[in-house]
Each structure stands twice: as structure tokens, then as C-alpha cells.
C-alpha atoms as a PDB file:
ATOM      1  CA  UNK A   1     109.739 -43.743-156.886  1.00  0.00           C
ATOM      2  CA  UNK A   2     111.502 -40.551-158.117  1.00  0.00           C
ATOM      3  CA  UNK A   3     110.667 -38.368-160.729  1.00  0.00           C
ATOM      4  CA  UNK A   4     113.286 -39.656-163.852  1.00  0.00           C
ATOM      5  CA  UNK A   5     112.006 -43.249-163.442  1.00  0.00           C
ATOM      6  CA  UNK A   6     108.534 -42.172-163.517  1.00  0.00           C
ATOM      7  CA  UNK A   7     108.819 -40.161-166.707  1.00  0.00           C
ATOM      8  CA  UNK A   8     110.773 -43.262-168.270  1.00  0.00           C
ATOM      9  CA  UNK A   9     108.035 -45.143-167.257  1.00  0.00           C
ATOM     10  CA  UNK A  10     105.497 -42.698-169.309  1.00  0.00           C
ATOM     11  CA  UNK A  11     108.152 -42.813-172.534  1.00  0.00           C
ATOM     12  CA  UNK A  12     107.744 -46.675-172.487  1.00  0.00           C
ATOM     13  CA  UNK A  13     104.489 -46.686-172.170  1.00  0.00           C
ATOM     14  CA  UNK A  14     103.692 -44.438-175.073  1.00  0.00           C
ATOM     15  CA  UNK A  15     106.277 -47.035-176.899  1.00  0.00           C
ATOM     16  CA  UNK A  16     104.070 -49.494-175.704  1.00  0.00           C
ATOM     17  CA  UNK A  17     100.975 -48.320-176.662  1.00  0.00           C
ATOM     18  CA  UNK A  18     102.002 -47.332-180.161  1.00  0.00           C
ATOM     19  CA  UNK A  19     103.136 -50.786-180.383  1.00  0.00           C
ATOM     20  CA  UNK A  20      99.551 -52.549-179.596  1.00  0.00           C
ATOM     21  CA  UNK A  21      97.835 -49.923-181.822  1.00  0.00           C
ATOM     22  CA  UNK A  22     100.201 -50.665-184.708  1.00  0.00           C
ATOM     23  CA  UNK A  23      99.866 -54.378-184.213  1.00  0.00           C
ATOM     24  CA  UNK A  24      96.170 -54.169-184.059  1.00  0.00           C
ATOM     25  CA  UNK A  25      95.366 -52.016-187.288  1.00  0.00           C
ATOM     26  CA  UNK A  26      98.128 -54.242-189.133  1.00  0.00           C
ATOM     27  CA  UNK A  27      95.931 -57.122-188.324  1.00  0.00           C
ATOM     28  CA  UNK A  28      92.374 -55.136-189.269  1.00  0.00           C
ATOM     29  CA  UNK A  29      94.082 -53.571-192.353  1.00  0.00           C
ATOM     30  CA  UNK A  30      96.794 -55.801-193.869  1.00  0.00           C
ATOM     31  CA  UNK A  31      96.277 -57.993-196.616  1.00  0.00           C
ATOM     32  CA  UNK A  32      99.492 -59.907-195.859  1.00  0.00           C
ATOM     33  CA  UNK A  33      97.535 -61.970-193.681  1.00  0.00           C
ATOM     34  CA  UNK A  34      95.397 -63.797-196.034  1.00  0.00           C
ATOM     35  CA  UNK A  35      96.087 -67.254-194.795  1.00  0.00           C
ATOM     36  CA  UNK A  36      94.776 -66.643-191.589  1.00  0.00           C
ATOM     37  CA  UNK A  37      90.772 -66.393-190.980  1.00  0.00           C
ATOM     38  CA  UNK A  38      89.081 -63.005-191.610  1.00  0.00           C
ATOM     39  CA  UNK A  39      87.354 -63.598-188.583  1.00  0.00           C
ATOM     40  CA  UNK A  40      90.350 -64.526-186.228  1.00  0.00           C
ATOM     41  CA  UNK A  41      92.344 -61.791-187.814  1.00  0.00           C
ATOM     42  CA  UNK A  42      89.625 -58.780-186.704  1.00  0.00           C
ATOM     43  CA  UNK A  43      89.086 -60.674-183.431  1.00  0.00           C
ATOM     44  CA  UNK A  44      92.588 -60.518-182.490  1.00  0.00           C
ATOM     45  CA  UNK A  45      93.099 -57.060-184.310  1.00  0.00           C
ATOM     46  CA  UNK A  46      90.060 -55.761-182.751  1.00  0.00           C
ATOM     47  CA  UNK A  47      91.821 -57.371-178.954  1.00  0.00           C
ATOM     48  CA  UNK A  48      95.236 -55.574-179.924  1.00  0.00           C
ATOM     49  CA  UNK A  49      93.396 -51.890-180.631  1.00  0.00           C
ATOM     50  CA  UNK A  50      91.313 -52.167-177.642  1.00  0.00           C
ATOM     51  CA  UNK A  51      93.822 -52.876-175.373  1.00  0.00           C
ATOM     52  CA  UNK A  52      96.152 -50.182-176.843  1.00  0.00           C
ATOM     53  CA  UNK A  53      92.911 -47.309-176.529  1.00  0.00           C
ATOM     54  CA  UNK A  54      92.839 -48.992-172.838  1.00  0.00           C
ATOM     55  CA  UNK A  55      96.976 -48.157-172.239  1.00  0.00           C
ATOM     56  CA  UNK A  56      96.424 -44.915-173.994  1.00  0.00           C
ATOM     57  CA  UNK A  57      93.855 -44.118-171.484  1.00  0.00           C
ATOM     58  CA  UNK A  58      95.835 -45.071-168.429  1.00  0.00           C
ATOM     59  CA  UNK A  59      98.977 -42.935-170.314  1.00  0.00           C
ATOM     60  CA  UNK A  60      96.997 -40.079-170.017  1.00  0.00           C
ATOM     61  CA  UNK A  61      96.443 -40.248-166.576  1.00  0.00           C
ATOM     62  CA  UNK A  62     100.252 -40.921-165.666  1.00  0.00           C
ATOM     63  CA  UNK A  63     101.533 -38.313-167.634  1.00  0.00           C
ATOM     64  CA  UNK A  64      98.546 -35.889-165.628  1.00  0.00           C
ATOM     65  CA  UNK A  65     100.169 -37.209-162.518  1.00  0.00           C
ATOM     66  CA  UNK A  66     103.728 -37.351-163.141  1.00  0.00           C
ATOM     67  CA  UNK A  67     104.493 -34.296-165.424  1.00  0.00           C
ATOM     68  CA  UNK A  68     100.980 -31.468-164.265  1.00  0.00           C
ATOM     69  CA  UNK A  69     101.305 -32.218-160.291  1.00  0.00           C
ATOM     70  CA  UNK A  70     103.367 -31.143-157.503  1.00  0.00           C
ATOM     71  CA  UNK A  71     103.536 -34.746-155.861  1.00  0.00           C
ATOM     72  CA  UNK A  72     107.449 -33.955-156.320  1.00  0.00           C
ATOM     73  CA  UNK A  73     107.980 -30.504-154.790  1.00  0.00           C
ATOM     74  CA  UNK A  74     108.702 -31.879-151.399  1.00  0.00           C
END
């Protein structure tokens, strides 16, 4: 894998992540959603943020590894 694709990688998956968070809190925090179950909207709201603190996490680490380390300077 060369370096471009990998930092492309990192760019979508900060997209990616912002996406999940967005989705999440929207859910949590939007009273749009009335119609569906208060209940049903923080469990899936609550899935949604978790998952996007998980990506966040492992974006963190690949942007360590492909933008702070020398796996490149062959």
C-alpha cells in the first residue's frame, strides 16, 4: 500500500466518522423524530455515537502510523 492511498484512506475515515457521530447525536438530540420511540431512538443514537468514538479511536491510530512514522522512508 503506498503512502497517497493510505492518507486517502485516513481523509475518508474522518468523513466517516463525522458521519456516525452526526447521525448519532441527530438521533439523541432531534425532535424531528417524534414518531419513533424515545427508547429506540437513544438505543440506536446511543449505537451510532459509540461506534463513531470506536472509528475515531482507530483514526487516531492510522493517522499515528501513516502520517508520525517512517514505515515509508525505504
Amino acid at each position: 500500500m503506498n503512502r497517497w492511498y493510505g492518507q486517502f484512506m485516513v481523509l475518508f475515515g474522518s468523513i466517516m466518522t463525522m458521519f456516525y457521530l452526526g447521525i448519532g447525536l441527530y438521533f439523541i438530540l432531534s425532535s424531528d423524530l417524534t414518531q419513533i420511540d424515545k427508547f429506540i431512538r437513544y438505543m440506536v443514537g446511543g449505537t451510532f455515537v459509540f461506534y463513531g468514538l470506536f472509528r475515531l479511536y482507530k483514526l487516531i491510530e492510522k493517522v499515528k502510523e501513516e502520517f508520525f512514522s517512517d514505515k515509508y522512508d525505504e
